[in-house]
PDB file of N, CA and C in Angstrom:
ATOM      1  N   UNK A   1      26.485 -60.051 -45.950  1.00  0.00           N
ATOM      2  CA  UNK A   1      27.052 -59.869 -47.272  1.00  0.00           C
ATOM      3  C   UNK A   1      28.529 -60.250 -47.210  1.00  0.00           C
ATOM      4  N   UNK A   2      28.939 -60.954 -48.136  1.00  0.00           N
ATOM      5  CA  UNK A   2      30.124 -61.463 -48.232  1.00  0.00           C
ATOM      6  C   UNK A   2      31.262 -60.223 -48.693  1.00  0.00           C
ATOM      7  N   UNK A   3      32.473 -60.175 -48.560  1.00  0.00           N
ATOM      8  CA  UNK A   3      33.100 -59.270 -48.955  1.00  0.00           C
ATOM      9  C   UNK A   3      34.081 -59.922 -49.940  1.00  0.00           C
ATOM     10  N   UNK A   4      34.723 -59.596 -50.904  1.00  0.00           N
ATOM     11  CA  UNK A   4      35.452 -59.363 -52.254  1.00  0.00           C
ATOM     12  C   UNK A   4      36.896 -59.408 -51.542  1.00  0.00           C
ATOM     13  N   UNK A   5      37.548 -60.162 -51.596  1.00  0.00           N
ATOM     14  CA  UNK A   5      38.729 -60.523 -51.412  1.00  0.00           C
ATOM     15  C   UNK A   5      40.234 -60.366 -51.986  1.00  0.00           C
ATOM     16  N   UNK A   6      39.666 -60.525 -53.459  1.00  0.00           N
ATOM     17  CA  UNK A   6      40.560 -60.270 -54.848  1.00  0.00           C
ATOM     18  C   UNK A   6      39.811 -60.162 -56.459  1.00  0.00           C
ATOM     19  N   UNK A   7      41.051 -59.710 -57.002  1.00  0.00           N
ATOM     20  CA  UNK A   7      40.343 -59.438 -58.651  1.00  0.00           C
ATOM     21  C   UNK A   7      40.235 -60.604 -59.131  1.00  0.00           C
ATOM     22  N   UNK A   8      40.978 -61.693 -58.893  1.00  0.00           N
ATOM     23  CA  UNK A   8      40.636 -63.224 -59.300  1.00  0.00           C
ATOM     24  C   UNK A   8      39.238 -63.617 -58.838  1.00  0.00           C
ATOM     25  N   UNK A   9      39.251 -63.286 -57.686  1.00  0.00           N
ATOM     26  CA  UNK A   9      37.852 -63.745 -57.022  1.00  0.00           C
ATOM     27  C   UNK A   9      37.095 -63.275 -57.537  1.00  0.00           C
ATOM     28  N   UNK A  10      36.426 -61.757 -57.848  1.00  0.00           N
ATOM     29  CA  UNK A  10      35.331 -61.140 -58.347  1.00  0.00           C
ATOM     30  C   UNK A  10      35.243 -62.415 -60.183  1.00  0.00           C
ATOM     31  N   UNK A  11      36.515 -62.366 -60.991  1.00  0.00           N
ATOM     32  CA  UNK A  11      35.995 -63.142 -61.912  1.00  0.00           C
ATOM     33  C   UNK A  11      36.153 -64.142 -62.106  1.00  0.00           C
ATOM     34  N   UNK A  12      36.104 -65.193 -60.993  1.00  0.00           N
ATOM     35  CA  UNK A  12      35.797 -66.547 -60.799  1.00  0.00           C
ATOM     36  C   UNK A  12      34.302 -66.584 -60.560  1.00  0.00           C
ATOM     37  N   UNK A  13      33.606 -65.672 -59.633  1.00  0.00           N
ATOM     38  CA  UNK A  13      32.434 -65.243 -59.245  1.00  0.00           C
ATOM     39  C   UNK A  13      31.713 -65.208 -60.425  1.00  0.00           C
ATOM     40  N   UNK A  14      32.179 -63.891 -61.408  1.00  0.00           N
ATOM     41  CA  UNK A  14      31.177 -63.809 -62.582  1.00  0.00           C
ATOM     42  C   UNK A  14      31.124 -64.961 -63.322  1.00  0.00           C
ATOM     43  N   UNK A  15      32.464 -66.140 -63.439  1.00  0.00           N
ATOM     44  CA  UNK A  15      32.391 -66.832 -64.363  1.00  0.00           C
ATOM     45  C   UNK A  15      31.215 -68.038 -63.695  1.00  0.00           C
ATOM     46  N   UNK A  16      31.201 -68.087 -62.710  1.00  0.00           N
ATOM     47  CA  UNK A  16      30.465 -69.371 -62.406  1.00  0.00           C
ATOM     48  C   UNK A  16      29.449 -69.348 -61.326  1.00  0.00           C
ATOM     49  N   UNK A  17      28.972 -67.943 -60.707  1.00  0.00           N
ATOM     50  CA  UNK A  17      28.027 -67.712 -59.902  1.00  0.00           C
ATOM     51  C   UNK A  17      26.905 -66.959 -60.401  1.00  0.00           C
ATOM     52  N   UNK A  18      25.590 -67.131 -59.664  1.00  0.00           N
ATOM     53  CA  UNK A  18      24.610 -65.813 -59.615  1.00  0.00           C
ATOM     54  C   UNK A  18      24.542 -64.606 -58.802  1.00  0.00           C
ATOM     55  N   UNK A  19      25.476 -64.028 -58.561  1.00  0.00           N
ATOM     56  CA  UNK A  19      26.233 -63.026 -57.990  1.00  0.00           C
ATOM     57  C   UNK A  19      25.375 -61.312 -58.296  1.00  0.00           C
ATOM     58  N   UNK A  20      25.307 -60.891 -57.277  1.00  0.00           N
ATOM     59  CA  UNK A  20      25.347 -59.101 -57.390  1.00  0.00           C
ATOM     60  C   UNK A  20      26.475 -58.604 -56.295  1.00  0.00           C
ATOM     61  N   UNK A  21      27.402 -57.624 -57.120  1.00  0.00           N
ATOM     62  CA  UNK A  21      27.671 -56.766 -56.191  1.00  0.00           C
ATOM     63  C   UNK A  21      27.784 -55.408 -55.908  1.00  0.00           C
ATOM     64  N   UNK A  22      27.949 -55.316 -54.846  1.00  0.00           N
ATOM     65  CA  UNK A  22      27.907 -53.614 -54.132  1.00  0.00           C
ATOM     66  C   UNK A  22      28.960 -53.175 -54.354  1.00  0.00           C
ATOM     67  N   UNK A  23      29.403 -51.966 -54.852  1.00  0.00           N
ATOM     68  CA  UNK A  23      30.379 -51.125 -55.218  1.00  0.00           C
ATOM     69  C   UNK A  23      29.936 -50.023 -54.123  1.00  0.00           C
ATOM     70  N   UNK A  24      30.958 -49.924 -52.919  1.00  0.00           N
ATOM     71  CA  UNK A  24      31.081 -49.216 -51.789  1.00  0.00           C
ATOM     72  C   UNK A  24      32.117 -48.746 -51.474  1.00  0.00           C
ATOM     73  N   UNK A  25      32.168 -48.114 -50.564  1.00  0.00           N
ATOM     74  CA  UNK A  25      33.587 -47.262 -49.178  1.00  0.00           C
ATOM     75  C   UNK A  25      32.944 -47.174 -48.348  1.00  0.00           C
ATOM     76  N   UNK A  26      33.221 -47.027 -47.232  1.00  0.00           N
ATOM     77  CA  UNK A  26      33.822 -46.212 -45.978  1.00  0.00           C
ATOM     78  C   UNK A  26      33.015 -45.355 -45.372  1.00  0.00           C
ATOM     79  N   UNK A  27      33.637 -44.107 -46.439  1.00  0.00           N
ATOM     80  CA  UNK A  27      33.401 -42.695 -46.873  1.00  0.00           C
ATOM     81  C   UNK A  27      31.867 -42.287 -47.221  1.00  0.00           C
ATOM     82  N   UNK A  28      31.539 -43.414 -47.860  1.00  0.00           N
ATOM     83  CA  UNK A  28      30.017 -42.791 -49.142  1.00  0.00           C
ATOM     84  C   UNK A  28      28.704 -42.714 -47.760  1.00  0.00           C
ATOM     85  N   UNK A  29      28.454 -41.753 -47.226  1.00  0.00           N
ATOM     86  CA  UNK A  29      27.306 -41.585 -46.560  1.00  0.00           C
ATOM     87  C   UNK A  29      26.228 -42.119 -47.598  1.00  0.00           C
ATOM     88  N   UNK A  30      25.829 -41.949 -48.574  1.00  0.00           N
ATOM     89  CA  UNK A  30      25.051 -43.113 -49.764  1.00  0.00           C
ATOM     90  C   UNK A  30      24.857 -44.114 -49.561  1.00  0.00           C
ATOM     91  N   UNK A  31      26.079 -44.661 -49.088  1.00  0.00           N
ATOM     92  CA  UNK A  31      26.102 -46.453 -48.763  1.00  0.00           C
ATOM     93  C   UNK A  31      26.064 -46.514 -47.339  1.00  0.00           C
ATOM     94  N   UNK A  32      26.186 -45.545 -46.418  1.00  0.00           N
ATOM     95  CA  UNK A  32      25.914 -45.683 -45.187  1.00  0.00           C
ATOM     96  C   UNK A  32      24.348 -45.920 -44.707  1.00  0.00           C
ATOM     97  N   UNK A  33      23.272 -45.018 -45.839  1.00  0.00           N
ATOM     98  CA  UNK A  33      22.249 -44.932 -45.563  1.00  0.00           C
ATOM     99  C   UNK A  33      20.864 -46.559 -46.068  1.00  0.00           C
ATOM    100  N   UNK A  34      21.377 -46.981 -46.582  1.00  0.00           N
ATOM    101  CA  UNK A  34      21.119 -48.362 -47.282  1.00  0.00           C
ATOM    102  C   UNK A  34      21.634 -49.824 -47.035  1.00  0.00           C
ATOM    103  N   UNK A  35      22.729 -49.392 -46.022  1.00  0.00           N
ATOM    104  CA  UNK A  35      23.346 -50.562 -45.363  1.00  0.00           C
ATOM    105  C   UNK A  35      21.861 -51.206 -44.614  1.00  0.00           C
ATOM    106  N   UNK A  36      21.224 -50.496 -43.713  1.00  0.00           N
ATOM    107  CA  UNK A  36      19.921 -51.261 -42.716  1.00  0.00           C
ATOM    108  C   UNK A  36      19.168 -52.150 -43.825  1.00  0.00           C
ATOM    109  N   UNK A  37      18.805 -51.963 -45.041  1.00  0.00           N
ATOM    110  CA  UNK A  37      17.619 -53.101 -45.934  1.00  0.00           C
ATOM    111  C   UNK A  37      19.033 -53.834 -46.489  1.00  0.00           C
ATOM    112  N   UNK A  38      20.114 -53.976 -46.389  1.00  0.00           N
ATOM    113  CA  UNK A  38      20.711 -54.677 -47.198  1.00  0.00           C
ATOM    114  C   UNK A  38      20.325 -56.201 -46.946  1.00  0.00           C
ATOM    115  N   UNK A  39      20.992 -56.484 -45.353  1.00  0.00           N
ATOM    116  CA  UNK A  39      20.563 -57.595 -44.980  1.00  0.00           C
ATOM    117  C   UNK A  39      18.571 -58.396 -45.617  1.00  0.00           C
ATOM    118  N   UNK A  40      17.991 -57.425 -45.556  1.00  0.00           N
ATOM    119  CA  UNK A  40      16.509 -57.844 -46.052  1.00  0.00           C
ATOM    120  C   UNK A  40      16.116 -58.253 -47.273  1.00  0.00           C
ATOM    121  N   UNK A  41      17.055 -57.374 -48.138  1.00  0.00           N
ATOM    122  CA  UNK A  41      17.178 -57.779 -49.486  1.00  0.00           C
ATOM    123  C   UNK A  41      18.179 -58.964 -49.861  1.00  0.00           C
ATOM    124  N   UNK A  42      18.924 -59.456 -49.081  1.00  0.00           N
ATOM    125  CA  UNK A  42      19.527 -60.575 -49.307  1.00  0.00           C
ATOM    126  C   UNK A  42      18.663 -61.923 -49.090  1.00  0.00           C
ATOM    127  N   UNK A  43      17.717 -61.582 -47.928  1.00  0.00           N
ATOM    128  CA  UNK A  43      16.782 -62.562 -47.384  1.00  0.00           C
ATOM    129  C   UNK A  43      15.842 -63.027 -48.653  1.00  0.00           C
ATOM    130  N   UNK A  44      15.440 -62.028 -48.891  1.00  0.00           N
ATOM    131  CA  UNK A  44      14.126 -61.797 -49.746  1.00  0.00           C
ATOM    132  C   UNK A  44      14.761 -62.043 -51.307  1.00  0.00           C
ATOM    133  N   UNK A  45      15.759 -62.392 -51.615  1.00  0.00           N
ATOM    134  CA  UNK A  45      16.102 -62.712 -52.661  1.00  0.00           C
ATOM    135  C   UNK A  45      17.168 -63.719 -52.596  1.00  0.00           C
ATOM    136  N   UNK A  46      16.826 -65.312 -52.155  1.00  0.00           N
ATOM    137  CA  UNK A  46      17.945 -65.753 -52.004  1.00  0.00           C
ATOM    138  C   UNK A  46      19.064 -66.816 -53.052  1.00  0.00           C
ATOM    139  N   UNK A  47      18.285 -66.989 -54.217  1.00  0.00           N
ATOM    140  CA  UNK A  47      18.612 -67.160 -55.393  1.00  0.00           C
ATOM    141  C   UNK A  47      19.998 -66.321 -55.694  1.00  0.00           C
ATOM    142  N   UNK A  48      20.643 -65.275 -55.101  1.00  0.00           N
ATOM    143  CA  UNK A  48      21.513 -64.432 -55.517  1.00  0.00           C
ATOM    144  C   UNK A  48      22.387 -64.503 -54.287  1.00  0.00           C
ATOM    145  N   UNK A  49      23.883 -64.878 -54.838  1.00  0.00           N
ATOM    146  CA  UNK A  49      25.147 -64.361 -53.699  1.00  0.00           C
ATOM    147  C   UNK A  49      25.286 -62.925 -53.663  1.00  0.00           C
ATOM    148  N   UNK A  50      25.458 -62.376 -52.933  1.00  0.00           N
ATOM    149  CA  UNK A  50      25.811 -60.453 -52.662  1.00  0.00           C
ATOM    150  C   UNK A  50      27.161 -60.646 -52.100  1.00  0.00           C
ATOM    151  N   UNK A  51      28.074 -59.379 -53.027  1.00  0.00           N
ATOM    152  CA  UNK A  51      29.421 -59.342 -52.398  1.00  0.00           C
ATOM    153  C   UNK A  51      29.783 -57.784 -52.235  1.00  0.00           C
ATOM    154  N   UNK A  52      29.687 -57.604 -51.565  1.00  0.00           N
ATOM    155  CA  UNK A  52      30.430 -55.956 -50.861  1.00  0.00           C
ATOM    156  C   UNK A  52      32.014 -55.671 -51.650  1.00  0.00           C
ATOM    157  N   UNK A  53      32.011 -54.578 -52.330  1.00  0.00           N
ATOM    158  CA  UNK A  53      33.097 -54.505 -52.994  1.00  0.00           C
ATOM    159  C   UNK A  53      33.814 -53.402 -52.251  1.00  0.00           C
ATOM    160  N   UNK A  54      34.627 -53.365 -51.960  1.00  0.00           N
ATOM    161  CA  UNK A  54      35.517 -51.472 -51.496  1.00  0.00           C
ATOM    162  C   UNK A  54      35.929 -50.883 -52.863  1.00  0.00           C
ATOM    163  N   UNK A  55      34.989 -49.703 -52.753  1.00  0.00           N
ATOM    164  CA  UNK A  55      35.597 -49.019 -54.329  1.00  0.00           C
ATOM    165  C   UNK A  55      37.197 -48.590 -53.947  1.00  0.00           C
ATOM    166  N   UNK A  56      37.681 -48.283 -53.095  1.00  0.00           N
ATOM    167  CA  UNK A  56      38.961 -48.202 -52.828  1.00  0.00           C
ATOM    168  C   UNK A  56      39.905 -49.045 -53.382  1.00  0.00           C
ATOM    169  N   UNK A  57      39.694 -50.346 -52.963  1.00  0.00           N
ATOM    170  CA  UNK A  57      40.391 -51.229 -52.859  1.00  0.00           C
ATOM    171  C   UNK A  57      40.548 -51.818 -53.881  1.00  0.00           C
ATOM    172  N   UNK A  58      39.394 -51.761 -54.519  1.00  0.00           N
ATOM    173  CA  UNK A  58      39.564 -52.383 -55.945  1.00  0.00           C
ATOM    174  C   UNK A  58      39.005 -51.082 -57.296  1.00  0.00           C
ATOM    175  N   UNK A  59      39.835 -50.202 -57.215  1.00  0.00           N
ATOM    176  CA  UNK A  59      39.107 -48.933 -58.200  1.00  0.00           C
ATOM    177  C   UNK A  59      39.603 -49.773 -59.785  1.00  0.00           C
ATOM    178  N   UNK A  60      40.785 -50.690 -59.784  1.00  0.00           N
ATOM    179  CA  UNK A  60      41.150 -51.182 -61.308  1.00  0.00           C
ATOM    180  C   UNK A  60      39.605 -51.993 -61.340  1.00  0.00           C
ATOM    181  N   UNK A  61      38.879 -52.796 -60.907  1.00  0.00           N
ATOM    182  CA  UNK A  61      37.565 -53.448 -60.924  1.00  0.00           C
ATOM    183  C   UNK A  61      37.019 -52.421 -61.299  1.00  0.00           C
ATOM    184  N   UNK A  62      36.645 -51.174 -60.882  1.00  0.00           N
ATOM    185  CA  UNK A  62      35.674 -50.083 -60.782  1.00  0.00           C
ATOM    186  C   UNK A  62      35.987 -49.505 -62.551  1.00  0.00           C
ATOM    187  N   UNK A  63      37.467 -49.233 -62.981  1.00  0.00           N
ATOM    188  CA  UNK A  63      37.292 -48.740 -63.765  1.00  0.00           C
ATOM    189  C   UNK A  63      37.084 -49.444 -65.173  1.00  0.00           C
ATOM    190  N   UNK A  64      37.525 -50.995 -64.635  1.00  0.00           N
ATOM    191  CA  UNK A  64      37.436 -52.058 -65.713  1.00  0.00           C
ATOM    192  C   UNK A  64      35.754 -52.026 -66.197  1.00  0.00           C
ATOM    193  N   UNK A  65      34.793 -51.523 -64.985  1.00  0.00           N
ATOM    194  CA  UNK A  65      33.505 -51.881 -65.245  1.00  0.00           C
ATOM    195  C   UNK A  65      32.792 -50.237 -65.126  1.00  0.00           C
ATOM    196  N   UNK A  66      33.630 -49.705 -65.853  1.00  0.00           N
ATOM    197  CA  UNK A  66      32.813 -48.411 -65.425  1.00  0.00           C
ATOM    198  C   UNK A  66      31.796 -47.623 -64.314  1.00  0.00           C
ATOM    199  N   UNK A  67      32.152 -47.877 -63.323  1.00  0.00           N
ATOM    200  CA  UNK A  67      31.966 -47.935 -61.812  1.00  0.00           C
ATOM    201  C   UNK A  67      32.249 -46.573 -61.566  1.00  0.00           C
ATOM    202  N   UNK A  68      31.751 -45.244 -61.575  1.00  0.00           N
ATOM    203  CA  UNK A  68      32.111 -44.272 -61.416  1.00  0.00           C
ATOM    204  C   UNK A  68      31.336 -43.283 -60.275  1.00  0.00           C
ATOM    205  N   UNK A  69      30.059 -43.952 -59.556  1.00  0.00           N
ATOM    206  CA  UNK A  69      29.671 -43.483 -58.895  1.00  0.00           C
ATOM    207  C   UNK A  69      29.327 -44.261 -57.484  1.00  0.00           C
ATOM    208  N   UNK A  70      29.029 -44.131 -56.793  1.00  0.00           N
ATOM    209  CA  UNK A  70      28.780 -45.404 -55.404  1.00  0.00           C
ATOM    210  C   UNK A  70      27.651 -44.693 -54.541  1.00  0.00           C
ATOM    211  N   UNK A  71      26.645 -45.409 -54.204  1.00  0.00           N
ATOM    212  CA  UNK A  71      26.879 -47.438 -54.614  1.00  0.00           C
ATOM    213  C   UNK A  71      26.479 -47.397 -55.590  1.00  0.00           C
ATOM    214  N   UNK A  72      26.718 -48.495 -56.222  1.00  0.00           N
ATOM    215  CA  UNK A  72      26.175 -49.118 -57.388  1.00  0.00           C
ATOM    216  C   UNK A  72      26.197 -50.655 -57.407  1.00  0.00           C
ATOM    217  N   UNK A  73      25.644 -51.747 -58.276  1.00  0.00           N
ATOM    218  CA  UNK A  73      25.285 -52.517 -58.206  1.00  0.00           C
ATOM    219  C   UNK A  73      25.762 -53.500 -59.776  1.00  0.00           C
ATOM    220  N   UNK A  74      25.948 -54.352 -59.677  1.00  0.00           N
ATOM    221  CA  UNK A  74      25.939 -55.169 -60.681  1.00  0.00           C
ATOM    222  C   UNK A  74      25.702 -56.407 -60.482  1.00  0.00           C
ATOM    223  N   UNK A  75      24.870 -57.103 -61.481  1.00  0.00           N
ATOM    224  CA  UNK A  75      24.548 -58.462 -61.492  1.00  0.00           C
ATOM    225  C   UNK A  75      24.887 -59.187 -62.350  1.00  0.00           C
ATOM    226  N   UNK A  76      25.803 -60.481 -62.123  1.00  0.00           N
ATOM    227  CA  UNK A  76      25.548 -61.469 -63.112  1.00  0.00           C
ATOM    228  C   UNK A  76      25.778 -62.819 -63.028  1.00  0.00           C
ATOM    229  N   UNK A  77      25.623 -63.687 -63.780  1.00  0.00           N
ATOM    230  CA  UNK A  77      25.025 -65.047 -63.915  1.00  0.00           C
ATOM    231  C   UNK A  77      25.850 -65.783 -65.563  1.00  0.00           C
ATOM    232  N   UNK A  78      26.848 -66.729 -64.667  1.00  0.00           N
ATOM    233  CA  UNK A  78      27.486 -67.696 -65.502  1.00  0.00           C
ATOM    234  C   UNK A  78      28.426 -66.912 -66.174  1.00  0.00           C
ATOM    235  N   UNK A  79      29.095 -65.314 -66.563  1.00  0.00           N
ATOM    236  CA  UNK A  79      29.563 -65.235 -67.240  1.00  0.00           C
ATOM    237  C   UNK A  79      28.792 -63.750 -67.805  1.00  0.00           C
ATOM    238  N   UNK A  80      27.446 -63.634 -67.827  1.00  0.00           N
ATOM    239  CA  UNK A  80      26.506 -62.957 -68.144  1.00  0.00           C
ATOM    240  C   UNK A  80      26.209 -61.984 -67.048  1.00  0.00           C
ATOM    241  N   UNK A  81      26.654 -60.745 -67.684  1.00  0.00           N
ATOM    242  CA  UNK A  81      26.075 -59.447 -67.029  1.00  0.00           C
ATOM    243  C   UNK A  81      24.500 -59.224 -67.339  1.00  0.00           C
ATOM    244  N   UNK A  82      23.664 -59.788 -66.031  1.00  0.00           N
ATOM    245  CA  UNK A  82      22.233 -59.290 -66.015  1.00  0.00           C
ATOM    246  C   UNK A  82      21.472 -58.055 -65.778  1.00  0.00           C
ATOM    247  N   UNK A  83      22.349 -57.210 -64.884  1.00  0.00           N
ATOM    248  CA  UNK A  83      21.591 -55.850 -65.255  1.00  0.00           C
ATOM    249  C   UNK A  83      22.771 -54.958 -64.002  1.00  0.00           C
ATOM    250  N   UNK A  84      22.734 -53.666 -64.571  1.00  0.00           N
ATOM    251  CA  UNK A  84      23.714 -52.740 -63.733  1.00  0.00           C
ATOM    252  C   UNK A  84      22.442 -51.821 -63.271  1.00  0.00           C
ATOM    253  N   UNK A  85      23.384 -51.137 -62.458  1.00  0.00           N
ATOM    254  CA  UNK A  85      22.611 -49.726 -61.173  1.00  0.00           C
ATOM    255  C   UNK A  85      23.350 -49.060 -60.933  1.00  0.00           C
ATOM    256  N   UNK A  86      24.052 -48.269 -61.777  1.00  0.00           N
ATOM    257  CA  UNK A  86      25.588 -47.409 -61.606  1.00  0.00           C
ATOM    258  C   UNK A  86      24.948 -46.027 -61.799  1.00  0.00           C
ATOM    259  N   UNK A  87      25.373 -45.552 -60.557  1.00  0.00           N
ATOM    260  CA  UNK A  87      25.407 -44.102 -60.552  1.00  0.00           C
ATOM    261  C   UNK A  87      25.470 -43.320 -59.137  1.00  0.00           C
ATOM    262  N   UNK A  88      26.159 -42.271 -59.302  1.00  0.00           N
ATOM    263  CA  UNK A  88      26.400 -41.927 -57.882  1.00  0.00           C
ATOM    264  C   UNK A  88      25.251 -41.287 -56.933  1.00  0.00           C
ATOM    265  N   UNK A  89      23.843 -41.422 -57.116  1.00  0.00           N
ATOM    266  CA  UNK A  89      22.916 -40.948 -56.958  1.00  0.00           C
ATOM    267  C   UNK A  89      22.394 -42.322 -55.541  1.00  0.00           C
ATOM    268  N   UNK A  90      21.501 -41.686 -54.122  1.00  0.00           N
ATOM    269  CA  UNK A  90      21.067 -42.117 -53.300  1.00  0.00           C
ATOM    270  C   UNK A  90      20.275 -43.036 -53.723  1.00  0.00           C
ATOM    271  N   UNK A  91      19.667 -44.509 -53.216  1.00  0.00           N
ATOM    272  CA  UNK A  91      18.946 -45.819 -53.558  1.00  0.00           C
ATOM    273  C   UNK A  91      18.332 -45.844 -52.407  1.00  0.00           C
ATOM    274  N   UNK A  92      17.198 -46.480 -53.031  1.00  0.00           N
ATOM    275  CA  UNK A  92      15.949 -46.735 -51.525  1.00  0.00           C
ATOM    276  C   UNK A  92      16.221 -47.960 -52.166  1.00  0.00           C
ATOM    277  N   UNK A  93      15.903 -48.782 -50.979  1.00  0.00           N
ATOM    278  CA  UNK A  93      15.429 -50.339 -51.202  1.00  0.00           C
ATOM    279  C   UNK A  93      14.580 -50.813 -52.569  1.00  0.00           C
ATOM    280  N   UNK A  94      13.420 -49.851 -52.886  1.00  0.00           N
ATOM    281  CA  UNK A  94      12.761 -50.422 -53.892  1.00  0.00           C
ATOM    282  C   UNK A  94      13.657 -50.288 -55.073  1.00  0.00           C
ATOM    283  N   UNK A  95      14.145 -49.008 -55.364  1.00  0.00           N
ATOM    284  CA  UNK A  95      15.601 -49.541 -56.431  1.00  0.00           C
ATOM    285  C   UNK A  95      15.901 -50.202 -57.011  1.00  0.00           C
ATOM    286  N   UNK A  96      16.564 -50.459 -55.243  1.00  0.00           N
ATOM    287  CA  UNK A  96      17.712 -51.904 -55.463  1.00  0.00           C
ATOM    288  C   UNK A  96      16.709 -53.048 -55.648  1.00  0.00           C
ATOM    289  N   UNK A  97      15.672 -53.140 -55.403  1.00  0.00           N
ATOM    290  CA  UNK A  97      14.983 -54.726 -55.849  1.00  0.00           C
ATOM    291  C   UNK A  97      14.333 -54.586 -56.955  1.00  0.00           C
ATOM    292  N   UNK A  98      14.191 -53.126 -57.649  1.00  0.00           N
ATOM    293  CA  UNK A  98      13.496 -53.030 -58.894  1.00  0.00           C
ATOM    294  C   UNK A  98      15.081 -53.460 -59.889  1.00  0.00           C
ATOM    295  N   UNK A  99      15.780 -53.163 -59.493  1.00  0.00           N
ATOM    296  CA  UNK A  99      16.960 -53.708 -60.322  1.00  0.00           C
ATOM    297  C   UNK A  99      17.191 -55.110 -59.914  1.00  0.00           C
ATOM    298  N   UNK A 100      17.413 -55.646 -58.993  1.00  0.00           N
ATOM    299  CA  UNK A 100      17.273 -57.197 -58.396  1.00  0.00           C
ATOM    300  C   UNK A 100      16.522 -58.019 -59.412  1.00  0.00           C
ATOM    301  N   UNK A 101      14.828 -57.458 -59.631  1.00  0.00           N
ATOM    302  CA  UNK A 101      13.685 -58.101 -60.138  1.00  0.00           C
ATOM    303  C   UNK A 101      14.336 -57.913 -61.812  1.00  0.00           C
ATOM    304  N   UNK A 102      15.024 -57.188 -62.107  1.00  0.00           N
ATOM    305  CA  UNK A 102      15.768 -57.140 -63.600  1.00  0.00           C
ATOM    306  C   UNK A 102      16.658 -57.978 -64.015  1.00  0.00           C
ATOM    307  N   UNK A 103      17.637 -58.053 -63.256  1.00  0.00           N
ATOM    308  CA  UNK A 103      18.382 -59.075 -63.454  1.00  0.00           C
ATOM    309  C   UNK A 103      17.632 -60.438 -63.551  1.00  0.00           C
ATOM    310  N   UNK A 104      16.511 -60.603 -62.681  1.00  0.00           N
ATOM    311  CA  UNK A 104      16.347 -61.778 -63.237  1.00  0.00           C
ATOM    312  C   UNK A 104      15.951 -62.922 -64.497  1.00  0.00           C
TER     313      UNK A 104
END
């Protein structure tokens, strides 16, 4: 998974990629536990760039997009927000690809 660099970058991304990303820390045992299928779900869906966000690092992103719990997820395409997964609540893999399979 690629990591998020800058706030320019995330919306150069939305403007012209098929992009999801992970809204993470450190900290979030949540996102500690879901890190192992990440890699699988990138495989298994490769139509989509994935970018690892640090909710830290970028909380003005977080609050620009109402990002209030971690992980969470957002997808989108050209400009177009295809589907969110926000909430501070634990994700199994099927989840995250039942939201994956939404966005599309």
């Amino acid at each position: 998974m690629k990591q998020l660099e800058s706030k320019e970058q995330f919306q150069q991304l939305i403007d012209n990629e098929k992009v999801i990303f992970m809204f993470s820390a450190d900290w979030c045992p949540d996102c500690r536990v879901i890190e192992p299928v990440l890699p699988e779900l990138e495989e298994e869906n490769p139509e989509w760039t994935f970018y690892y966000v640090d909710r830290d690092q970028f909380i003005d992103v977080c609050a620009d997009y109402s990002i209030f719990g971690i992980p969470s997820f957002l997808a989108f395409e050209n400009a177009d927000e295809k589907a969110r997964f926000v909430s501070k609540d634990r994700k199994s893999k099927e989840e995250i690809q039942a939201f994956i399979d939404e966005a599309k």
